[in-house]
N, C-alpha and C. Protein backbone atom coordinates (compact mmCIF):
# COMPACT_ATOMS: atom_id res chain seq x y z
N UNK A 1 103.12 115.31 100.59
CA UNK A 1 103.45 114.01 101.16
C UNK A 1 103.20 112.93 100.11
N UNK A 2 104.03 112.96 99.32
CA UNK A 2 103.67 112.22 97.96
C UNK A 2 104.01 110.63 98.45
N UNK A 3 104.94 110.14 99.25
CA UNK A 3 105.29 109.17 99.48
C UNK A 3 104.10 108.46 100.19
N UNK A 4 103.89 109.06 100.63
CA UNK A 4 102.16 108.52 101.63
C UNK A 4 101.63 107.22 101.32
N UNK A 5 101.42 107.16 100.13
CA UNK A 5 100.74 105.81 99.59
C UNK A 5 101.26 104.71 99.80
N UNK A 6 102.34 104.58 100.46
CA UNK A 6 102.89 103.20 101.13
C UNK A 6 101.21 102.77 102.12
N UNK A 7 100.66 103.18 102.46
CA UNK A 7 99.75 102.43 103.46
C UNK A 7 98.54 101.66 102.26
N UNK A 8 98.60 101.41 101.16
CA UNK A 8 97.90 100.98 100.20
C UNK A 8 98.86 99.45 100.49
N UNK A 9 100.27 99.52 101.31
CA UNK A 9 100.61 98.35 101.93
C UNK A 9 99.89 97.83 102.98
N UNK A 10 99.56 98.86 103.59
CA UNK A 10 99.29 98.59 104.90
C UNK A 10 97.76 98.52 105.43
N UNK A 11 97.02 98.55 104.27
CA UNK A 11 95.10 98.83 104.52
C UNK A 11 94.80 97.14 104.00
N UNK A 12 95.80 96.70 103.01
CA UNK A 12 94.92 95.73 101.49
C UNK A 12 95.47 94.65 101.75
N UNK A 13 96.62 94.02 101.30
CA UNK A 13 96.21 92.76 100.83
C UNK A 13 96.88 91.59 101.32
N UNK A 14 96.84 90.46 100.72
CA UNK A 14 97.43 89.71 101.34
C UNK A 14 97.08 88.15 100.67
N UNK A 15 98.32 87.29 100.29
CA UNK A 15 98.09 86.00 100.26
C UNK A 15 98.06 84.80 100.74
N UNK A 16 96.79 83.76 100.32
CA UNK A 16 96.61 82.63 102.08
C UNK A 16 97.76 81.71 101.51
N UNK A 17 98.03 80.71 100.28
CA UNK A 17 99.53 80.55 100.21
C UNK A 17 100.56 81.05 100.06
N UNK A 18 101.21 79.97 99.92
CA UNK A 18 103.08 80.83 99.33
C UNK A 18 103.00 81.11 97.28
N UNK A 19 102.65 82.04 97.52
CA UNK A 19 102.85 82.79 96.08
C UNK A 19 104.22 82.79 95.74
N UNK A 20 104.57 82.89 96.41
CA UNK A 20 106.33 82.87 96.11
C UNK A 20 106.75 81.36 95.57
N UNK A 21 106.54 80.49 96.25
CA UNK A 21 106.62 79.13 95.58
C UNK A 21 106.79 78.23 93.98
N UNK A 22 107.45 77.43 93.63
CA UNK A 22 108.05 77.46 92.45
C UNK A 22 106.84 76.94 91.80
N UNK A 23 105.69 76.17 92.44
CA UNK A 23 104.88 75.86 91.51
C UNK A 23 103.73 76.65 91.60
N UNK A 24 103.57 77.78 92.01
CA UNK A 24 102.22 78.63 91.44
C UNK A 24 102.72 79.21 90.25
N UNK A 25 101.74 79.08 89.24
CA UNK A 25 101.66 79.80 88.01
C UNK A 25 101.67 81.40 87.88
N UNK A 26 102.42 82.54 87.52
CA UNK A 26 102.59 83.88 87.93
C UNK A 26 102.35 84.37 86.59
N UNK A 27 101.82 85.64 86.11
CA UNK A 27 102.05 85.46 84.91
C UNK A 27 101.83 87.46 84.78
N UNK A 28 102.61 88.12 84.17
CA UNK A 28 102.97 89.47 84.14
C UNK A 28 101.78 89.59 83.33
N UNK A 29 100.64 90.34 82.90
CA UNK A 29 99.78 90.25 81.61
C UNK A 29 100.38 92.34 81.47
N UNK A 30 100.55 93.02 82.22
CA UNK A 30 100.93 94.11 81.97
C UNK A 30 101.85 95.35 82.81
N UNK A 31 102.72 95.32 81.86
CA UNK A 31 104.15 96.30 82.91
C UNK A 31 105.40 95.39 82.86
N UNK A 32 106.50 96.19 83.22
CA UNK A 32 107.38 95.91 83.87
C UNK A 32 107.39 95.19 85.01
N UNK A 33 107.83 93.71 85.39
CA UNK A 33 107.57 93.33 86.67
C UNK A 33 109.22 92.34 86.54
N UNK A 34 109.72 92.49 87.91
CA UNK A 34 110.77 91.68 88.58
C UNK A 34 110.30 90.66 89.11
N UNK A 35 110.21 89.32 88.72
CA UNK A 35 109.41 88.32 89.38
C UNK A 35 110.71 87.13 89.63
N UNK A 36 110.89 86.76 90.88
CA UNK A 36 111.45 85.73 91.54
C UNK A 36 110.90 84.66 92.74
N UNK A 37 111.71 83.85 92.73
CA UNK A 37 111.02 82.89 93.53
C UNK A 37 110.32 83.78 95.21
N UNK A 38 111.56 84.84 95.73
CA UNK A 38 111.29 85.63 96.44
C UNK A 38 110.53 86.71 97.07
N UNK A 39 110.35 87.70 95.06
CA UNK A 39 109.78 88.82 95.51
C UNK A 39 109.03 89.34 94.17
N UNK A 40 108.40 89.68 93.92
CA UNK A 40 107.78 90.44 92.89
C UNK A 40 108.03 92.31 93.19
N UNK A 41 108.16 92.62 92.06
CA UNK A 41 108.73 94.21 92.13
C UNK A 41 107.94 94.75 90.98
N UNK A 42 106.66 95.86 91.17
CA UNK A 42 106.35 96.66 89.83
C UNK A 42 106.87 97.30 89.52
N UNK A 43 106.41 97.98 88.51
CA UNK A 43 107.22 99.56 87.81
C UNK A 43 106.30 100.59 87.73
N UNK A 44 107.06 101.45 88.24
CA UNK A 44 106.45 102.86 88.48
C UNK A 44 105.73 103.18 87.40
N UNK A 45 106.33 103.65 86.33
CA UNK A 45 106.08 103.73 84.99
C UNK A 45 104.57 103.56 84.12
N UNK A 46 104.62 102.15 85.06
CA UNK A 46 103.38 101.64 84.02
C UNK A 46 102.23 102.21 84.89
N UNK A 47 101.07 102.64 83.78
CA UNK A 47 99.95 103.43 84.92
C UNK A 47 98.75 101.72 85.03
N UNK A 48 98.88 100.91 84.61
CA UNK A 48 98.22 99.75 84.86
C UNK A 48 98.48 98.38 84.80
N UNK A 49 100.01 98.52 85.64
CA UNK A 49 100.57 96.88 85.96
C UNK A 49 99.55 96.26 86.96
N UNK A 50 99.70 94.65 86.04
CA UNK A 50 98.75 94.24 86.39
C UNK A 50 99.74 92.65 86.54
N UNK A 51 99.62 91.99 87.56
CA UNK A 51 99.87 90.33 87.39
C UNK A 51 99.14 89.65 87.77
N UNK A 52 99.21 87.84 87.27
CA UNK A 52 97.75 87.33 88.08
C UNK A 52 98.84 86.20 88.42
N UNK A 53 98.40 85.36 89.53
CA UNK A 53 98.30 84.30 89.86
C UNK A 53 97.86 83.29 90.14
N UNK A 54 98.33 82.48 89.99
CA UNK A 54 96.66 81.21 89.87
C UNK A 54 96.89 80.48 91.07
N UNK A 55 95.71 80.78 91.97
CA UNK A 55 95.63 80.45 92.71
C UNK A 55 94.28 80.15 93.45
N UNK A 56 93.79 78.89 93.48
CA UNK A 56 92.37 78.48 93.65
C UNK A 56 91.98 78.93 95.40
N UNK A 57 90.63 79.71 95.24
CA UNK A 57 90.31 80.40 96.21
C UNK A 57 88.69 79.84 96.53
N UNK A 58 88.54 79.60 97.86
CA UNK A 58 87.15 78.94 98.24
C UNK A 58 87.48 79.42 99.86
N UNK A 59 86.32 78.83 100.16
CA UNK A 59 85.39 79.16 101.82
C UNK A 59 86.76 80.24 102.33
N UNK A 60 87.54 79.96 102.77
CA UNK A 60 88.19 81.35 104.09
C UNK A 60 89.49 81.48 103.57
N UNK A 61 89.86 82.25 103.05
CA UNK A 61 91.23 82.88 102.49
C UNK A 61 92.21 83.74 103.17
N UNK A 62 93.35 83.50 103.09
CA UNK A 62 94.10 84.27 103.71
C UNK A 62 95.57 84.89 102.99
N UNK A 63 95.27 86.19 103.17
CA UNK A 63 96.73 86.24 102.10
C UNK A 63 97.95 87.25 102.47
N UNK A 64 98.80 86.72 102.71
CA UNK A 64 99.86 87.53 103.53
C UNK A 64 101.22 87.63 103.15
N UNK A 65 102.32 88.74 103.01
CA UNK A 65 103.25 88.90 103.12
C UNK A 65 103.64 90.09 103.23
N UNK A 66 104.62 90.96 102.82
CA UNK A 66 105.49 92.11 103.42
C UNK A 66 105.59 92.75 102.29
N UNK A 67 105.49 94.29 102.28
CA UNK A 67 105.62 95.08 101.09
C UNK A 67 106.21 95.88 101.58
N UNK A 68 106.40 96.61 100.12
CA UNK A 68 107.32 98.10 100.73
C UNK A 68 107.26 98.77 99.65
N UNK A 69 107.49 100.21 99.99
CA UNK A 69 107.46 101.37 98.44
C UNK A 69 109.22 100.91 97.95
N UNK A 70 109.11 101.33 96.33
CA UNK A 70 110.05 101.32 95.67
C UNK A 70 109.88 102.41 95.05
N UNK A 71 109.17 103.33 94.58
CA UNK A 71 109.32 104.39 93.96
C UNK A 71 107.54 105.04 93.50
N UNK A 72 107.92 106.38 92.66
CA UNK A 72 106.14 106.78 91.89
C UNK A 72 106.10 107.59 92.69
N UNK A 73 105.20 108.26 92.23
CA UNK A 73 104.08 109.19 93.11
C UNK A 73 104.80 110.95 92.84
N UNK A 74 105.59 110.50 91.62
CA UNK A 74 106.49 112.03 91.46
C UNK A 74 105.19 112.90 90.88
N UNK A 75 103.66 112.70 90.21
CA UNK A 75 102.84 113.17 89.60
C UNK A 75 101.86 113.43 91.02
N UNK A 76 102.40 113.13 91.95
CA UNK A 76 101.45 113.42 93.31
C UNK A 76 99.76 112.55 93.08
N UNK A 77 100.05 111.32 92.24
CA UNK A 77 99.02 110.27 92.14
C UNK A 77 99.82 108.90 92.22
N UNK A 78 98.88 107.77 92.94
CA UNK A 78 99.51 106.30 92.61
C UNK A 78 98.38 105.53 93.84
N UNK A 79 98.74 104.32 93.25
CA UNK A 79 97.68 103.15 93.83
C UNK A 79 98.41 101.83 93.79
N UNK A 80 97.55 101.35 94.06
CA UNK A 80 97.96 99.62 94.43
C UNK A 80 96.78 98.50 95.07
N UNK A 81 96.62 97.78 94.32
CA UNK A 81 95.20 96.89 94.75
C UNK A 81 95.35 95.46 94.31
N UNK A 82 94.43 94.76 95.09
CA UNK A 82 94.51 93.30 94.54
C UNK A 82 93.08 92.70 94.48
N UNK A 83 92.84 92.42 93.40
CA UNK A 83 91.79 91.24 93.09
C UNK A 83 91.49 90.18 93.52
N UNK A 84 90.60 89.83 94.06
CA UNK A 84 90.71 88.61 94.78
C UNK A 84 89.58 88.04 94.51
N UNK A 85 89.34 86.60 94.32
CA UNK A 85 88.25 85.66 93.62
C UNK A 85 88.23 85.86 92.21
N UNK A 86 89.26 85.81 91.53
CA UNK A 86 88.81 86.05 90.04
C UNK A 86 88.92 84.69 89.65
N UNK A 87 88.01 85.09 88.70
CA UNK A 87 87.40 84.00 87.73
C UNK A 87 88.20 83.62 86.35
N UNK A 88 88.36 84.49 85.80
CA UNK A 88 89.05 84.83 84.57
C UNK A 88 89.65 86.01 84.15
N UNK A 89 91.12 86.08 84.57
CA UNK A 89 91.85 87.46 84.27
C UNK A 89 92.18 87.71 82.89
N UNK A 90 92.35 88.91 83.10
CA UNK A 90 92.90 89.41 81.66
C UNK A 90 93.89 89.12 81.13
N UNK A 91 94.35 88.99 79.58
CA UNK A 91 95.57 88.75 79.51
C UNK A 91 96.51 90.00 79.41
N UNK A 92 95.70 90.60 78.93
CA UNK A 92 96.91 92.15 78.76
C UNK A 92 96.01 93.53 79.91
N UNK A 93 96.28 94.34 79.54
CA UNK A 93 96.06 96.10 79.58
C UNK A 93 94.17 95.90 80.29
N UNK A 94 93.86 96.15 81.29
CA UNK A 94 92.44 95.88 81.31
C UNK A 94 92.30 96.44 82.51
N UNK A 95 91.08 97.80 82.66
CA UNK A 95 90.36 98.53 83.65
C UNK A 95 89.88 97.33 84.74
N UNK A 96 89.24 96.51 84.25
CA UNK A 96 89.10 95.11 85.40
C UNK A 96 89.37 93.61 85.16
N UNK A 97 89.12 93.02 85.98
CA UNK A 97 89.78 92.12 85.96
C UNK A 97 88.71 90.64 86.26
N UNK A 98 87.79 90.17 85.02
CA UNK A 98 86.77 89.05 85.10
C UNK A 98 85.68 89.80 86.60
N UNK A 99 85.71 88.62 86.75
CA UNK A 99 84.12 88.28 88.08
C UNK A 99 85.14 88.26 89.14
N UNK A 100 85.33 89.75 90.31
CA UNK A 100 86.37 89.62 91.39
C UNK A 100 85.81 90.89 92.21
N UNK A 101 86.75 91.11 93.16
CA UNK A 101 86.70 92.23 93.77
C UNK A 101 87.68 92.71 94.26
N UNK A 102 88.16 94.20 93.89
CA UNK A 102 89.35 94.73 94.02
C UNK A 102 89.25 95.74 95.50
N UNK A 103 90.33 95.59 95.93
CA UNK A 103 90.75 96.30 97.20
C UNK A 103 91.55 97.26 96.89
N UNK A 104 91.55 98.32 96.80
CA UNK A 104 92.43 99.28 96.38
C UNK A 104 92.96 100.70 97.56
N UNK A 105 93.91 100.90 97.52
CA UNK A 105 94.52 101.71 98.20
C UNK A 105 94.90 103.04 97.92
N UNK A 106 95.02 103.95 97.30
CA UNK A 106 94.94 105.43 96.62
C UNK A 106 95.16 106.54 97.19
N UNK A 107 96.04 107.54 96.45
CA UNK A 107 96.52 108.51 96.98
C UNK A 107 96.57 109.78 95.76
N UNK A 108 96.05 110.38 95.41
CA UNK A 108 95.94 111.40 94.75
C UNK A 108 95.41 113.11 95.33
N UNK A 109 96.64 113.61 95.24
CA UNK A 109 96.59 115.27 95.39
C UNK A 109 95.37 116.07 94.57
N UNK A 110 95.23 115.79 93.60
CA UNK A 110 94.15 116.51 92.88
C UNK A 110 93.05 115.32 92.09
N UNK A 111 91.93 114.81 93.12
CA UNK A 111 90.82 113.56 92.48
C UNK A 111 90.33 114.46 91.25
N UNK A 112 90.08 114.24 89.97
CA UNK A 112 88.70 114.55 89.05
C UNK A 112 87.79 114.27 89.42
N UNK A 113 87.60 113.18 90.32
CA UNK A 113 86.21 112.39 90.75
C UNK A 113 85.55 112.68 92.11
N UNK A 114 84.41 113.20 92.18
CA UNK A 114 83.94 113.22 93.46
C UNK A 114 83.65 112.36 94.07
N UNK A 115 84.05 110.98 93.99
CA UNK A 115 83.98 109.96 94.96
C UNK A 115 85.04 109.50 95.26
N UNK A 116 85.93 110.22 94.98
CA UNK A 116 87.84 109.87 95.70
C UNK A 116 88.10 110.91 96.38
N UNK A 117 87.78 110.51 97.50
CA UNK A 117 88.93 111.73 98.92
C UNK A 117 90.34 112.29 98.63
N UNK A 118 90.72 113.27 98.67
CA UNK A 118 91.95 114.06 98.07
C UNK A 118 93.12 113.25 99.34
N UNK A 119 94.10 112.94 99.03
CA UNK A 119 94.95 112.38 99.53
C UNK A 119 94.98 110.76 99.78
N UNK A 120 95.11 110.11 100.46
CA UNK A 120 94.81 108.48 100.54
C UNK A 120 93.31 108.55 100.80
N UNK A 121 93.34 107.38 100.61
CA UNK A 121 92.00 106.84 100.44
C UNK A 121 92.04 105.14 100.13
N UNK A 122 91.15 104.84 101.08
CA UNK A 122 90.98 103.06 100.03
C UNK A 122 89.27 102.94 99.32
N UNK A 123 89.32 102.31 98.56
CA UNK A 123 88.16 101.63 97.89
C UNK A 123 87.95 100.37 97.61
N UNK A 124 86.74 100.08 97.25
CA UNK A 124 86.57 98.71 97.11
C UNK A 124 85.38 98.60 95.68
N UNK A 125 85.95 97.69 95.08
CA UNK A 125 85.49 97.93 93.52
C UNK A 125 84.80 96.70 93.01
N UNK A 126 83.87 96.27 92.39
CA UNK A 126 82.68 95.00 91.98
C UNK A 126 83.27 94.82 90.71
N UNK A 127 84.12 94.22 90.22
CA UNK A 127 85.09 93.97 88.78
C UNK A 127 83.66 92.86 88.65
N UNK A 128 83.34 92.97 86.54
CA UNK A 128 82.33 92.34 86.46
C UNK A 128 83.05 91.76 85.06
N UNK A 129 83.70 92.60 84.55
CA UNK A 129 83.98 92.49 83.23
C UNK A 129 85.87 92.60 83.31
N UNK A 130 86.43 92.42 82.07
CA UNK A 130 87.27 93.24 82.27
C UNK A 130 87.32 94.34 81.80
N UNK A 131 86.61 95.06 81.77
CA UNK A 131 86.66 96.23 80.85
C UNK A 131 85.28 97.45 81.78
N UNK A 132 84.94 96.57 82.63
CA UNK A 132 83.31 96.97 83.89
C UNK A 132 83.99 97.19 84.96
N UNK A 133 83.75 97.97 85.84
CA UNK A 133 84.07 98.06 87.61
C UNK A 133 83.14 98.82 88.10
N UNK A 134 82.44 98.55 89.19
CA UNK A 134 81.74 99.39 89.89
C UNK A 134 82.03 100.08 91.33
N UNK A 135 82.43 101.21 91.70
CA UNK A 135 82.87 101.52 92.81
C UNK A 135 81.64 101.09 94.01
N UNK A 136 82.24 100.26 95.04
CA UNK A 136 81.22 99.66 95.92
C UNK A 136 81.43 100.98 97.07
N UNK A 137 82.90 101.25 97.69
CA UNK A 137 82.78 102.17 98.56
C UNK A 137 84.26 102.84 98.82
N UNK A 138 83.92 104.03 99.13
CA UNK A 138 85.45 104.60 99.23
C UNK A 138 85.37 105.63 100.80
N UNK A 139 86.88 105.51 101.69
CA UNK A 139 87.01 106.02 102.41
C UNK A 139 88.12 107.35 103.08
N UNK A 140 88.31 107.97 103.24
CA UNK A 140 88.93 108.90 103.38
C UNK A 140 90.43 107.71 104.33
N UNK A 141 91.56 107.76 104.51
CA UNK A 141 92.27 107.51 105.07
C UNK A 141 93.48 108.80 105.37
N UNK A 142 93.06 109.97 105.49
CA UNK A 142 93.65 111.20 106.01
C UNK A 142 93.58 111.09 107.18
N UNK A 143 94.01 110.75 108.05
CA UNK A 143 93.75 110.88 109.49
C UNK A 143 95.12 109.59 109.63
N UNK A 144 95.65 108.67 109.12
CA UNK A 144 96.65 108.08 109.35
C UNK A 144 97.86 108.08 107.99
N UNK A 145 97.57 109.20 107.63
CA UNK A 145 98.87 109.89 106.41
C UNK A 145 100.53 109.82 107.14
N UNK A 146 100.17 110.02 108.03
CA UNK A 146 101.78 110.75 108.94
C UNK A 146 102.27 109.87 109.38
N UNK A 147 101.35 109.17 109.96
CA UNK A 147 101.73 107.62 110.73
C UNK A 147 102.90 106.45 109.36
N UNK A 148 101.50 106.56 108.18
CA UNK A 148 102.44 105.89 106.88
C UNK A 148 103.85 106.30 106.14
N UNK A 149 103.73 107.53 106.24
CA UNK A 149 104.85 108.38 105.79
C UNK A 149 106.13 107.91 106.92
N UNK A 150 105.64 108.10 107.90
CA UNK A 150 107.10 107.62 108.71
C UNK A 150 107.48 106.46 108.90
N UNK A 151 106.69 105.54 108.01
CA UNK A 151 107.85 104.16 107.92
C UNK A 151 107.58 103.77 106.68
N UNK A 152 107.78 104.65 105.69
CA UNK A 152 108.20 104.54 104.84
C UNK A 152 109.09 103.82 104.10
N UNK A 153 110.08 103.84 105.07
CA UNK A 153 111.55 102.79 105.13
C UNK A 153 111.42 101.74 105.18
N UNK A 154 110.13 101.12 105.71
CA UNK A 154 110.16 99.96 106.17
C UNK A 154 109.20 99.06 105.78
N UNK A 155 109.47 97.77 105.86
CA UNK A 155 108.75 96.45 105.26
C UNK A 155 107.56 96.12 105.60
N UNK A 156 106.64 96.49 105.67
CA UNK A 156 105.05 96.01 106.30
C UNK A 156 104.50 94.58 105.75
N UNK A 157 103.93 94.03 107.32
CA UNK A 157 103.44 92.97 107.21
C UNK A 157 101.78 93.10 106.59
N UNK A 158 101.58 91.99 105.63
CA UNK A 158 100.23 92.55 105.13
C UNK A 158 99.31 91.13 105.65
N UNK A 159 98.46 91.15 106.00
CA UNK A 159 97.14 90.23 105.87
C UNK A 159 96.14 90.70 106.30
N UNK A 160 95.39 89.63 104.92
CA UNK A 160 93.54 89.99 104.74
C UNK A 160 93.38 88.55 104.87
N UNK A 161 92.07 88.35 105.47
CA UNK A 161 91.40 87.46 105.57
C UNK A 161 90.18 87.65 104.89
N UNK A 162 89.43 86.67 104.10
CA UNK A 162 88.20 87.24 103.45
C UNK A 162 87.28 85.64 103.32
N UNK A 163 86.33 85.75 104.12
CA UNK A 163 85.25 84.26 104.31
C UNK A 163 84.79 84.23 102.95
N UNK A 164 84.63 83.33 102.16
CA UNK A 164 84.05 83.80 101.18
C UNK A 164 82.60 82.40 100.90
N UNK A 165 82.27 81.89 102.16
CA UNK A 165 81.11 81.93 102.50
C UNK A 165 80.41 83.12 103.03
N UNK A 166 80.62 83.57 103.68
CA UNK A 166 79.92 84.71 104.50
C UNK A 166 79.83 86.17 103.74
N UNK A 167 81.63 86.43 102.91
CA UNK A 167 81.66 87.25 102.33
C UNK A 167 81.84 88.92 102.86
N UNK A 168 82.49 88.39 104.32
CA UNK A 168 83.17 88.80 105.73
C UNK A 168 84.58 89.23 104.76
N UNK A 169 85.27 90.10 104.94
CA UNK A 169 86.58 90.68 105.02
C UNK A 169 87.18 91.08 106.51
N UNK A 170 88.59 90.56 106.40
CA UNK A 170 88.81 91.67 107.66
C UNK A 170 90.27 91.38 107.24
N UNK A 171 90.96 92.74 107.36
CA UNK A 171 92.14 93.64 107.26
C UNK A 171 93.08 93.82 108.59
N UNK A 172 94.23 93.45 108.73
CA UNK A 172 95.39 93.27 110.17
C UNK A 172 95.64 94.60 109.74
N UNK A 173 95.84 95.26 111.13
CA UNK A 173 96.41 96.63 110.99
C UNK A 173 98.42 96.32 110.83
N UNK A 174 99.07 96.76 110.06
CA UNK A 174 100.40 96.31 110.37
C UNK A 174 100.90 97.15 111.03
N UNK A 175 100.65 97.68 111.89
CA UNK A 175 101.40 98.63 113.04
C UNK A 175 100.38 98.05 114.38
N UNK A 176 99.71 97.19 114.53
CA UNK A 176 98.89 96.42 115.53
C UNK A 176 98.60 95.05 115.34
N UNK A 177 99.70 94.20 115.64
CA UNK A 177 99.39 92.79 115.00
C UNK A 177 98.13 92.18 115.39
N UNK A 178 97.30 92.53 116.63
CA UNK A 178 96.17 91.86 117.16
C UNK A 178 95.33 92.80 116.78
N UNK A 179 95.48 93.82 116.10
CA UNK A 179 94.17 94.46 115.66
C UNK A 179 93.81 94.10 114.24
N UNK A 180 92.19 94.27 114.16
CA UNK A 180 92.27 94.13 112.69
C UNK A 180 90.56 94.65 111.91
N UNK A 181 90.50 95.31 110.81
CA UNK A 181 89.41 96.17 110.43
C UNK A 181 88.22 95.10 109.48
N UNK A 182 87.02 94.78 110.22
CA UNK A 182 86.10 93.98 109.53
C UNK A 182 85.24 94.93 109.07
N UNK A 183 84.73 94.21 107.84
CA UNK A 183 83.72 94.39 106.98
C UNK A 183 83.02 93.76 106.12
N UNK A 184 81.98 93.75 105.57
CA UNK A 184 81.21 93.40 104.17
C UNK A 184 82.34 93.57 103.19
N UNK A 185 82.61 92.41 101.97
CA UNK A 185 83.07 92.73 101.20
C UNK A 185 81.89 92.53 100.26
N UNK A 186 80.60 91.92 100.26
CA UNK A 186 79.57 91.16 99.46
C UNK A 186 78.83 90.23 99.96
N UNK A 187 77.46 90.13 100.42
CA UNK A 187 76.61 89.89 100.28
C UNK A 187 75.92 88.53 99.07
N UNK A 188 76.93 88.21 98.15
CA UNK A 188 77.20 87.39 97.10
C UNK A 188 77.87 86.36 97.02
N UNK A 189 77.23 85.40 97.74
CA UNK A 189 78.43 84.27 97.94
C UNK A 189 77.50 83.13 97.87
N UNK A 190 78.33 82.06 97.45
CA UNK A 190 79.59 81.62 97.91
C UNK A 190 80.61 82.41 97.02
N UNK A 191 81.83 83.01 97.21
CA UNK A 191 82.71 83.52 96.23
C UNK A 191 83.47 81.78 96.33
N UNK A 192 84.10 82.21 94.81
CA UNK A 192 85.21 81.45 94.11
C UNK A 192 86.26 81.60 93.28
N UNK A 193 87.00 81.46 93.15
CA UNK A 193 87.53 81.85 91.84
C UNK A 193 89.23 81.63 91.86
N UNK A 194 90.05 81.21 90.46
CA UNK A 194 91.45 80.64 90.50
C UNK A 194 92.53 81.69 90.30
N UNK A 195 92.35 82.78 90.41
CA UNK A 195 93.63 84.22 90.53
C UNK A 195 93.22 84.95 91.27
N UNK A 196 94.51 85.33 91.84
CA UNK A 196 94.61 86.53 92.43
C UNK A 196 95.15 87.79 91.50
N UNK A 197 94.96 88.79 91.48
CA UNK A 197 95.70 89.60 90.45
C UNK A 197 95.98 90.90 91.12
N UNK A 198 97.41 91.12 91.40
CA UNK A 198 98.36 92.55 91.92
C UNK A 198 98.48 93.42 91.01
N UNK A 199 97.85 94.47 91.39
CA UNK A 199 97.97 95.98 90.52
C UNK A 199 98.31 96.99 91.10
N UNK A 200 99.61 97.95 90.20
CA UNK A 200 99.85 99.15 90.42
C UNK A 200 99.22 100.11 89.66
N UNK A 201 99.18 101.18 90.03
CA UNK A 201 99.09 102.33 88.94
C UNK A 201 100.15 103.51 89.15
N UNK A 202 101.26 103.92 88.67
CA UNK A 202 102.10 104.98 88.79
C UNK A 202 102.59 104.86 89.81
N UNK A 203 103.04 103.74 90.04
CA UNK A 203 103.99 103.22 91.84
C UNK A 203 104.71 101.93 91.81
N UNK A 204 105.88 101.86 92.65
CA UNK A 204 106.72 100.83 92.12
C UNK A 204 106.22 100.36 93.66
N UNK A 205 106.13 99.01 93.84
CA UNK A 205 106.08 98.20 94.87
C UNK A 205 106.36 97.08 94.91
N UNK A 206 107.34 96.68 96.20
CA UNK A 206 108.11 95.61 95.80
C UNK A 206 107.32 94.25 97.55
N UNK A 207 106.78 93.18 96.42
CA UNK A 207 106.25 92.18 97.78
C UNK A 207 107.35 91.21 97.48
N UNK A 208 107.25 90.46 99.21
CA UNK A 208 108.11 89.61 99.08
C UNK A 208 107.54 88.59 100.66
N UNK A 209 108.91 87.93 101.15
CA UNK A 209 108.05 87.04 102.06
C UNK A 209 108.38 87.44 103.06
């Protein structure tokens, strides 16, 4: 079920403005990327597309729009995550991404790592450096594989909300518009910070509004 990893749409992310908008600053630092006023599109290809956006983030954030698979996952691995509160992104090729915290979504047939669940999975990662990450926590998401796979086809609505006084997360299910998954993202706040930054790894994904 290689396609599976579409729900790395459907667990993560989301933006509180219009990213799409002609005056946020967008800026590709690595990969192939289709960027329009409309939609941003990665490339499969690249195993660490990365874009940032500048976009100033304080007390309660919200970040939302619609994704969908475009391709990847022919190596039976691929991901997709977003940074949120960064401080200072990278400009090019970089394991992390400044002072942030990444939400990540993951799907790999064969982990090396014993702290990645074989098939989907999300995590959540303490970016310190760009070049530092610390895995904060990872969860098995096998139990709603089948559910993702069969709408595959289709456009999912994404939003996260994340207090970043409190340092509260909570995740909209997009197959339950009134439901939605809270948690700790950190204990470390007040968060702040002026990018957001969208990452693939070995998966094409195309957001839009």
């Amino acid at each position: 079920m290689k396609q599976v990893v579409l729900i790395l749409i459907c667990l993560t992310v989301i933006f509180s403005a219009n990213v799409f908008a002609d005056d946020f600053k967008v800026n590709a630092s690595y990969g192939d990327w289709e960027i329009s006023s409309s939609r941003l599109k990665s490339d499969a290809d690249s195993s660490m597309a990365k874009l940032n956006i500048y976009v100033p983030q304080e007390n309660t954030m919200v970040y939302e729009f619609n994704a969908s698979y475009a391709g990847g996952l022919s190596d039976g691995h691929g991901g997709f995550g977003l940074h949120v509160f960064v401080d200072k992104p990278a400009k090019a090729k970089a394991w992390g991404e400044g002072d942030s915290y990444l939400l990540w979504i993951n799907y790999d047939e064969n982990p090396v790592d014993n702290g990645t669940p074989k098939g989907l999975s999300a995590q959540i990662y303490k970016s310190e450096s760009n070049s530092r990450m610390e895995l904060v926590q990872s969860v098995s998401l096998a139990a709603i594989e089948k559910l993702v796979y069969n709408n595959m086809d289709k456009k999912l609505p994404i939003k996260l909300v994340i207090d970043g006084n409190s340092g509260m997360a909570k995740v909209y299910d997009p197959f339950k518009a009134d439901y939605a998954y809270t948690f700790p993202l950190t204990s470390d706040t007040p968060m702040k910070g002026d990018y957001v930054s969208v990452r693939t790894n070995s998966l094409s994904v195309a957001f839009s509004q």
